[in-house]
N, C-alpha and C. Protein backbone atom coordinates (compact mmCIF):
# COMPACT_ATOMS: atom_id res chain seq x y z
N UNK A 1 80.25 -191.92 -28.64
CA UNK A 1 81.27 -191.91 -29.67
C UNK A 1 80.67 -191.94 -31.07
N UNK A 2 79.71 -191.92 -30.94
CA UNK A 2 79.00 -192.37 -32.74
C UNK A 2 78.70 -191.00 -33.23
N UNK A 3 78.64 -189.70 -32.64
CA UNK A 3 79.05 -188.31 -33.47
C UNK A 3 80.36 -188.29 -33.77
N UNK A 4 81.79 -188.75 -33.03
CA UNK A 4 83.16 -188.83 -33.37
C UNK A 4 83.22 -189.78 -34.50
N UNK A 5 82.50 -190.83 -34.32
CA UNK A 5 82.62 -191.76 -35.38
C UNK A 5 82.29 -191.47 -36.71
N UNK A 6 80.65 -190.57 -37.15
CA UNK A 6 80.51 -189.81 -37.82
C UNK A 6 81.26 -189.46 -38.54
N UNK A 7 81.65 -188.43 -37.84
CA UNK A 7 82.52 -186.97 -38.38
C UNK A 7 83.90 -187.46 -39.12
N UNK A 8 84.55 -188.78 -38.02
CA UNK A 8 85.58 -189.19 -38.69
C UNK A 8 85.61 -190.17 -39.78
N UNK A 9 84.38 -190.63 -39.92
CA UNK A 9 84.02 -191.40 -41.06
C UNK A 9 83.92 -190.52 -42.43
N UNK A 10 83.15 -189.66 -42.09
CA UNK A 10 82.56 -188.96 -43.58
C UNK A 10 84.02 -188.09 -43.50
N UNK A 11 84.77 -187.71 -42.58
CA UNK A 11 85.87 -186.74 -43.06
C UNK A 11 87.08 -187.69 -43.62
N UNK A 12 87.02 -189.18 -43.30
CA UNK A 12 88.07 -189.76 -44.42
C UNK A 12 87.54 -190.29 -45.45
N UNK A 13 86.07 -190.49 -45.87
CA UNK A 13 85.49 -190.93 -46.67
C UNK A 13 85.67 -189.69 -48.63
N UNK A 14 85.77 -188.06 -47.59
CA UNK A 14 85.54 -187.47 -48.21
C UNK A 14 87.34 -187.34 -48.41
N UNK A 15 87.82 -187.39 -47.61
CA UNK A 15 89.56 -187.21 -48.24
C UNK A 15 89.60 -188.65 -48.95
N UNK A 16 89.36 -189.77 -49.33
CA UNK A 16 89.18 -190.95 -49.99
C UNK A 16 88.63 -190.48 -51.33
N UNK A 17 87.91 -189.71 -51.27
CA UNK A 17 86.98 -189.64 -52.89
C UNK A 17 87.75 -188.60 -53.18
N UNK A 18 88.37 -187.49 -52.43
CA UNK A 18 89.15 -186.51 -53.15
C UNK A 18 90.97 -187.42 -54.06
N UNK A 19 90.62 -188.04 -53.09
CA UNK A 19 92.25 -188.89 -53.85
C UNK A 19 91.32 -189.72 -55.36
N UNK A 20 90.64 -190.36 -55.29
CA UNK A 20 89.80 -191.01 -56.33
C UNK A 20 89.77 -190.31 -57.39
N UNK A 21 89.46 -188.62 -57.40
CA UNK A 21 89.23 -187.45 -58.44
C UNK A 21 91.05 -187.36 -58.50
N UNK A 22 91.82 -187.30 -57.89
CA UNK A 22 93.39 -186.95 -58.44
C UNK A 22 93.71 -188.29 -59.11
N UNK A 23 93.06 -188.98 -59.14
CA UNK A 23 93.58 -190.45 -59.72
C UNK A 23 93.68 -189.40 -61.24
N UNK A 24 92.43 -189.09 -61.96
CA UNK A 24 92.10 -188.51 -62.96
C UNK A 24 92.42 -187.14 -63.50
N UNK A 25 92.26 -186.44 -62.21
CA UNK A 25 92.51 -185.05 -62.50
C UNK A 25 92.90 -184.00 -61.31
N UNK A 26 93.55 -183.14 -61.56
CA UNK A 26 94.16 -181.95 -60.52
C UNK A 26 93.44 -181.17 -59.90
N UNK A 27 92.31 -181.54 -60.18
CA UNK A 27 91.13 -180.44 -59.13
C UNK A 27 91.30 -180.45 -57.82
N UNK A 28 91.12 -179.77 -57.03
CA UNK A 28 90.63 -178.34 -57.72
C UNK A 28 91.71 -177.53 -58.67
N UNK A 29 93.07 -177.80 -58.18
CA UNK A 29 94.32 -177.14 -59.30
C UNK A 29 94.63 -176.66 -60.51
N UNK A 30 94.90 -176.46 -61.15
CA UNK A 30 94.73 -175.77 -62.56
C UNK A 30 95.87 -176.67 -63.59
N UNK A 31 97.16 -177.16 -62.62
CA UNK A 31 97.74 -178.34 -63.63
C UNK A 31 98.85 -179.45 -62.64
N UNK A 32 99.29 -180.61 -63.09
CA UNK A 32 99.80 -181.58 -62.20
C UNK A 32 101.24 -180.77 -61.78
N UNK A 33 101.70 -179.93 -62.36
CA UNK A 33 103.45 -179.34 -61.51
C UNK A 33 102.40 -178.70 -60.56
N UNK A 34 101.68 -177.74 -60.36
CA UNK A 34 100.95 -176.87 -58.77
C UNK A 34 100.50 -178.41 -58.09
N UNK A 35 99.78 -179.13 -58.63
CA UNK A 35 99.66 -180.76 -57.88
C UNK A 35 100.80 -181.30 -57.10
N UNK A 36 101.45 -181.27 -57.61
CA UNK A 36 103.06 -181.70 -56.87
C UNK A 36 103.77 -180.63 -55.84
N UNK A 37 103.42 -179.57 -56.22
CA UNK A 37 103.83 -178.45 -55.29
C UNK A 37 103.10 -178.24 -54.30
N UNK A 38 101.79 -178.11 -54.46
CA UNK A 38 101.14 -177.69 -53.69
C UNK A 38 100.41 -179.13 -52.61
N UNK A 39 100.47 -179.93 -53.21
CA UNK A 39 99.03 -181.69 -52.57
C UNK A 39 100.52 -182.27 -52.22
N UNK A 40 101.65 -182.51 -52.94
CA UNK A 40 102.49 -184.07 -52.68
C UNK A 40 103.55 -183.10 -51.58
N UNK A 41 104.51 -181.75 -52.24
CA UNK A 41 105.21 -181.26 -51.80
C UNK A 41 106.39 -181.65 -52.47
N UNK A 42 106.86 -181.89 -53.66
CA UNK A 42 107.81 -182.00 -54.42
C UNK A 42 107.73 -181.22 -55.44
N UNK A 43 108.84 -180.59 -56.17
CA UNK A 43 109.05 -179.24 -57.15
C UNK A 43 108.69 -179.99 -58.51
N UNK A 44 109.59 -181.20 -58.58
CA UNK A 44 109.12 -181.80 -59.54
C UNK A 44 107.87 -182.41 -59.57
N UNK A 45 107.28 -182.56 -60.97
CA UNK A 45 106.03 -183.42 -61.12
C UNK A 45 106.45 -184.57 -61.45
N UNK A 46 107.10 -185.19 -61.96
CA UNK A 46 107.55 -186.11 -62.22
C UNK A 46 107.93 -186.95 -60.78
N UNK A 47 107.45 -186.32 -59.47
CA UNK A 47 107.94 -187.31 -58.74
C UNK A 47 106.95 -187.16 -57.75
N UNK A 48 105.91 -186.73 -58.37
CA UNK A 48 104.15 -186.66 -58.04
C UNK A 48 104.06 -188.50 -57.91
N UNK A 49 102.84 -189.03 -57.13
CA UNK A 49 102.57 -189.80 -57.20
C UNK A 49 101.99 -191.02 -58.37
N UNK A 50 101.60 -192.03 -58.26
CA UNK A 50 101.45 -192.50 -59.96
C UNK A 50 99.75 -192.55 -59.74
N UNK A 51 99.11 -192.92 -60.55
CA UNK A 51 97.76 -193.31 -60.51
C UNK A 51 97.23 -194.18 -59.60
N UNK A 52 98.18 -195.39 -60.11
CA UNK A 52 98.16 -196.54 -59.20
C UNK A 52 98.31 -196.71 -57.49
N UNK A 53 98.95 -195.59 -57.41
CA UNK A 53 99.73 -195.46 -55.80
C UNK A 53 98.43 -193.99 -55.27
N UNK A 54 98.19 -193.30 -56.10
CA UNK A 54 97.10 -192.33 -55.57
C UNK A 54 95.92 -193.35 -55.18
N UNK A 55 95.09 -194.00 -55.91
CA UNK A 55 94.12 -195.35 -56.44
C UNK A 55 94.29 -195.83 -54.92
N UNK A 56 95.47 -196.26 -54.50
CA UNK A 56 95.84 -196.95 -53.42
C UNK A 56 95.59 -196.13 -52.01
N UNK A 57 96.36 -194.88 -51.99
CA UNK A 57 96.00 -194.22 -50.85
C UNK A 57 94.15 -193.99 -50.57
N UNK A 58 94.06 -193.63 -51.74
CA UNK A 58 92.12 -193.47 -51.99
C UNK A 58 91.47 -194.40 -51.11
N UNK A 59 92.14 -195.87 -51.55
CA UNK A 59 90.97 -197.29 -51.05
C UNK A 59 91.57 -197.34 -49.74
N UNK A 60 92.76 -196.63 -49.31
CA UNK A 60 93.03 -197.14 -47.33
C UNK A 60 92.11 -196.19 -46.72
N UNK A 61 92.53 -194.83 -47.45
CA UNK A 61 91.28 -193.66 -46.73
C UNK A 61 89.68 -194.49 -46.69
N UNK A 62 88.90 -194.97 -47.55
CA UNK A 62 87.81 -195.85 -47.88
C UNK A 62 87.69 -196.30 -46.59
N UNK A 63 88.61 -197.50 -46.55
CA UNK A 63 88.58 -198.30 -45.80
C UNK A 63 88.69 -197.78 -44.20
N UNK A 64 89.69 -196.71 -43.93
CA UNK A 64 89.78 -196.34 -43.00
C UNK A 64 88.47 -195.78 -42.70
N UNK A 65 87.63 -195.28 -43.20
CA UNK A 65 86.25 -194.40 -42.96
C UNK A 65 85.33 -195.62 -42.52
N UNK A 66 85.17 -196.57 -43.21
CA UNK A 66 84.38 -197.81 -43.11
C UNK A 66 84.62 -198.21 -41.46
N UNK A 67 86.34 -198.85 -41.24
CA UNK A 67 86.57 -199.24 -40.42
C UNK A 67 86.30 -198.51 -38.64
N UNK A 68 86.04 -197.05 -39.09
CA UNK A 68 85.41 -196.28 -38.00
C UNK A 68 84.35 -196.29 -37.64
N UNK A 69 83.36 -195.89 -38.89
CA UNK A 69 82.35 -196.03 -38.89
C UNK A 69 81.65 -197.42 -38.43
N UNK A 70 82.04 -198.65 -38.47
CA UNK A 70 81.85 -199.92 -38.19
C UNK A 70 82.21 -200.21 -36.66
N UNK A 71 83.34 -199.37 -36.05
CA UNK A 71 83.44 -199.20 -34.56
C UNK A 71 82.69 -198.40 -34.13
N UNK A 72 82.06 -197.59 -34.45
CA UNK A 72 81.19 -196.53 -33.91
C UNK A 72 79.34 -197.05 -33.90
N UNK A 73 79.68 -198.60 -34.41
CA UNK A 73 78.31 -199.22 -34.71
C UNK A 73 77.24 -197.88 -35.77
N UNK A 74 78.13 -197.30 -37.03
CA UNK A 74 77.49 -196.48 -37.56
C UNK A 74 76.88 -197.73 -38.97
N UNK A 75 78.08 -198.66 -38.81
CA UNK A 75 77.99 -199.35 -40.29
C UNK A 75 78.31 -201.09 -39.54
N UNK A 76 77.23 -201.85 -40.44
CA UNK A 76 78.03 -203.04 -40.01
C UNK A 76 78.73 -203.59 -39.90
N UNK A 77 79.70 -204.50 -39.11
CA UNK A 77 80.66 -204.81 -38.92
C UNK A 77 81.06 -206.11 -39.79
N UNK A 78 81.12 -206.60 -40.93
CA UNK A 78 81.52 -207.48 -41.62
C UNK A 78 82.21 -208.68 -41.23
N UNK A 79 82.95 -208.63 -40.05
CA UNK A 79 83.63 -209.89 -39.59
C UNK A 79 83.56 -209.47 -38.15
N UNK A 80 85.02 -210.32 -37.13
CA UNK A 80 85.10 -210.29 -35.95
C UNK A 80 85.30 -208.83 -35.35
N UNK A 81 84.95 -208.53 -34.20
CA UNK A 81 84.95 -206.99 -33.55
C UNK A 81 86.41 -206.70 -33.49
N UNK A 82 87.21 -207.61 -33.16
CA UNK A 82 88.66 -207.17 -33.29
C UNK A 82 89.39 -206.62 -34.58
N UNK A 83 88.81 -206.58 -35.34
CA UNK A 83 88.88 -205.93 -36.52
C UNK A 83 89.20 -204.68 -36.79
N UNK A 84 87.67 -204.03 -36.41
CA UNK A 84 87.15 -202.75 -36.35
C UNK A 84 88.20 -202.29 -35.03
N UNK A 85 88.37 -203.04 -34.08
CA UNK A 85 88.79 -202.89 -32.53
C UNK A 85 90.31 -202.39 -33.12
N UNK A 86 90.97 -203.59 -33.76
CA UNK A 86 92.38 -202.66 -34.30
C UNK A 86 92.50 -201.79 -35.29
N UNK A 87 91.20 -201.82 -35.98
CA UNK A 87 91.44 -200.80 -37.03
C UNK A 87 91.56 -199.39 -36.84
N UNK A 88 90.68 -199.12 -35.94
CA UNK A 88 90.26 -197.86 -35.63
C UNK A 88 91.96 -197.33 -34.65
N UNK A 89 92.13 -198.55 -34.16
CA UNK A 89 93.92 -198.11 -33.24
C UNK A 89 94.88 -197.46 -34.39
N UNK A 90 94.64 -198.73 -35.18
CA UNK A 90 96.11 -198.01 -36.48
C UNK A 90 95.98 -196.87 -37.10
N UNK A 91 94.53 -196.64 -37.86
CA UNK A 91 94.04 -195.81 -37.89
C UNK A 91 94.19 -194.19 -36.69
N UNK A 92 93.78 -194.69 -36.17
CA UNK A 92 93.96 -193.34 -35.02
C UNK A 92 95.83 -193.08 -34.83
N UNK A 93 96.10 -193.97 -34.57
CA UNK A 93 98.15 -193.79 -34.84
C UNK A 93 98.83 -193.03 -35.78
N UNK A 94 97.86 -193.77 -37.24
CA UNK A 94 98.90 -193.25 -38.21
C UNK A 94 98.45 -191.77 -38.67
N UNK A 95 97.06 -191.61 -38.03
CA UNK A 95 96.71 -189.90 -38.46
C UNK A 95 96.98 -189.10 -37.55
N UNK A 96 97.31 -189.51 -36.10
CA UNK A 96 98.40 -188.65 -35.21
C UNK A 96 99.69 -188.22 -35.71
N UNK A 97 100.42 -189.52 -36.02
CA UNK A 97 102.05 -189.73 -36.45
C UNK A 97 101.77 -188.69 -37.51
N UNK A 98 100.92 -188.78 -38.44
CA UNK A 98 101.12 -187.92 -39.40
C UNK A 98 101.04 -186.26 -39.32
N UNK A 99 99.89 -186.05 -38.39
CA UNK A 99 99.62 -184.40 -38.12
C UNK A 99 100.67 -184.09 -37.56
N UNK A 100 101.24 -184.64 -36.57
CA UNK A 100 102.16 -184.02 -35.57
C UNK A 100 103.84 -183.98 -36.51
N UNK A 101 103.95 -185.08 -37.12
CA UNK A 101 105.27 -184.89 -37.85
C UNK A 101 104.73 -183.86 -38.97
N UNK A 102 103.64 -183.94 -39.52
CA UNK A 102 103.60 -182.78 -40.72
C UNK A 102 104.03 -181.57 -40.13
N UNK A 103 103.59 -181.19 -39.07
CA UNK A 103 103.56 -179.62 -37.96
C UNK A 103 104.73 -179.73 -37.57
N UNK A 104 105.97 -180.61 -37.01
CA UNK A 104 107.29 -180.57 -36.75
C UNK A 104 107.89 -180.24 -38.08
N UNK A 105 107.73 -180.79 -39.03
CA UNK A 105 108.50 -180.76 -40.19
C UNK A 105 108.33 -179.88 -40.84
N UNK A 106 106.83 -178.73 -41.24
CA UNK A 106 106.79 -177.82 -41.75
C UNK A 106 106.70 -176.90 -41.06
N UNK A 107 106.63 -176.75 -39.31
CA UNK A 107 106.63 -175.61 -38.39
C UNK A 107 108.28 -175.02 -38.33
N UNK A 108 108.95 -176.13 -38.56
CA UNK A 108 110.26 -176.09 -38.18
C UNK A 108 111.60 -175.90 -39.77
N UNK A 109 111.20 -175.95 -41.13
CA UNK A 109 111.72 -175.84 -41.70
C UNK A 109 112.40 -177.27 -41.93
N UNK A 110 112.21 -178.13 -41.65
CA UNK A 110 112.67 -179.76 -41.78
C UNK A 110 112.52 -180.19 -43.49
N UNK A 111 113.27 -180.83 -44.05
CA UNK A 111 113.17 -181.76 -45.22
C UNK A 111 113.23 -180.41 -45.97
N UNK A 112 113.58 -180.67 -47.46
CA UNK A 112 112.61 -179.89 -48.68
C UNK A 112 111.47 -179.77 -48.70
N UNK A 113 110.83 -178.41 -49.36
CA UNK A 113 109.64 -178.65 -49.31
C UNK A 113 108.85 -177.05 -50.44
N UNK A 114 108.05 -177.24 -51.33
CA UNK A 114 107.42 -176.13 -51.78
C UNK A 114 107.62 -175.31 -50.68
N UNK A 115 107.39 -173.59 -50.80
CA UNK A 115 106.74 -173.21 -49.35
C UNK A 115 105.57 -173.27 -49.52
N UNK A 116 104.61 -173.39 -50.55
CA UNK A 116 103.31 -173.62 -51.20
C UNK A 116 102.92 -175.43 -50.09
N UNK A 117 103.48 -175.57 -50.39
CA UNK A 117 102.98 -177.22 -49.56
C UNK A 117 102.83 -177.37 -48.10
N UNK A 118 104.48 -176.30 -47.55
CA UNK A 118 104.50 -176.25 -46.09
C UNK A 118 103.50 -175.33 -45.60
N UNK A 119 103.15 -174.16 -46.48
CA UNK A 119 102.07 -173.07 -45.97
C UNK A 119 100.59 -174.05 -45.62
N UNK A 120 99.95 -174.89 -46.67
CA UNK A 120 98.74 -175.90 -46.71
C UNK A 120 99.22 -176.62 -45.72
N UNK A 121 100.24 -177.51 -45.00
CA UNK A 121 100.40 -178.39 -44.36
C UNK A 121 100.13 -177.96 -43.07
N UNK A 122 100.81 -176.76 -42.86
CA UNK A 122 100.51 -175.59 -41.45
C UNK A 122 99.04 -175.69 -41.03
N UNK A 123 98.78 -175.27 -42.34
CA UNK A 123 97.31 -174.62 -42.47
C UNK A 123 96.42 -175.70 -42.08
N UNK A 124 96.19 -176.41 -43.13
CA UNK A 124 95.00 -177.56 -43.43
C UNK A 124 95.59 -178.94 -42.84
N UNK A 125 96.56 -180.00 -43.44
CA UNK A 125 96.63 -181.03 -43.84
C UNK A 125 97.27 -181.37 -42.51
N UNK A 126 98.10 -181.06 -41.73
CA UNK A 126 98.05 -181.71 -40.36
C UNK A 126 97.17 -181.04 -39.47
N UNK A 127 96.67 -179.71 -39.30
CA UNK A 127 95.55 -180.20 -38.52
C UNK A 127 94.31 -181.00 -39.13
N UNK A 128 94.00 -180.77 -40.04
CA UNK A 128 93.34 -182.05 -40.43
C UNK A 128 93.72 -183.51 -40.15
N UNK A 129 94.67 -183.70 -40.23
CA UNK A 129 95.07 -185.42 -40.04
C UNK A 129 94.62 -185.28 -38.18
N UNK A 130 95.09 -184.39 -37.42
CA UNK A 130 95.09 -184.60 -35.83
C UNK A 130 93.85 -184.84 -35.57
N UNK A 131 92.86 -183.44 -35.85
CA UNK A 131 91.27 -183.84 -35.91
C UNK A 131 91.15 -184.81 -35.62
N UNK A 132 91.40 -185.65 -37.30
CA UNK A 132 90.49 -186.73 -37.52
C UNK A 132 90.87 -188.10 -36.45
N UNK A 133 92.46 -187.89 -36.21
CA UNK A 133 93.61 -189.18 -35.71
C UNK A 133 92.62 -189.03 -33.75
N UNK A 134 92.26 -187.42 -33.13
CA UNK A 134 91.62 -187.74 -32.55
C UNK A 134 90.16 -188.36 -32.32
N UNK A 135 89.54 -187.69 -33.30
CA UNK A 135 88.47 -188.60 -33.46
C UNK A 135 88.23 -190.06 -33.49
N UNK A 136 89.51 -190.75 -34.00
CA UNK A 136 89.60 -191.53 -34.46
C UNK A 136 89.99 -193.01 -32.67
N UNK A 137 90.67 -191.97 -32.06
CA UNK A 137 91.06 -192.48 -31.06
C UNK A 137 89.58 -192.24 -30.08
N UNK A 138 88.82 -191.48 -30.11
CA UNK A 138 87.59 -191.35 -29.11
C UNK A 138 87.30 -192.73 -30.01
N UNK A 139 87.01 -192.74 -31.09
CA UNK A 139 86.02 -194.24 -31.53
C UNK A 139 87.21 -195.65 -31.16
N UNK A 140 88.03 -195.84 -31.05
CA UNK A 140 88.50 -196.58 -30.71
C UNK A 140 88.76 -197.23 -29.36
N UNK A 141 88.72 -195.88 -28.12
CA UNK A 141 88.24 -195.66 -26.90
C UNK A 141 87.25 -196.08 -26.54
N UNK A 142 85.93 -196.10 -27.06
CA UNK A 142 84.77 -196.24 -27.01
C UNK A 142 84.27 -197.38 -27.42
């Protein structure tokens, strides 16, 4: 499990530092309304996320990378094994729950939505979340 652990470490580590750079700025994007359309999925920008609440998703992704990596005996484990033992569970849950409802909800025409957001969500952002939610479950397995 310590190549799954890997992979799912550095792949939320690196979606963690990409939220860190939107704290500041729209990159790769060109301005915060395509940010909202295209990353959150709301028309308005104004109902884009705040700094504070981006800042926030950033440090769970962090943490979530750590907490894998630390079950995968890639990184030390800082406290009791049950830790890492449930982390890597919630972790692995909530990036299932998420791929699979992103792919119901934008396969299917569900909620509002850019088609700019649902096209990336298709595309990238839930299979990305499944990837990783399996990966995440081999290190937790293991």
């Amino acid at each position: 499990m310590t190549v799954a652990g890997a992979v799912a470490g550095v792949g939320l580590a690196l979606a963690g530092f990409l939220h860190c750079v939107w704290v500041f700025s729209t990159w790769p994007l060109s301005s915060r309304d395509e940010y909202a359309r295209v990353v959150v999925g709301v028309e308005d920008e104004t109902r884009a996320p705040s700094a504070p609440l981006t800042l926030t998703v950033a440090l769970l992704l962090l943490t979530a990378s750590y907490l894998v990596a630390a079950r995968s005996d890639l990184m030390p484990s800082g406290g009791p094994a049950w830790i890492t033992d449930v982390g890597a569970w919630v972790i692995a849950v909530v990036l299932l729950i998420r791929g699979i409802g992103g792919l119901v909800v934008s396969g299917f025409g569900l909620g509002e939505m850019p088609p700019e957001f649902a096209r990336w969500n298709l595309r990238i952002y839930s299979p990305l979340c499944l990837v990783l939610g399996v990966l995440a479950t081999a290190c937790a397995l293991g």
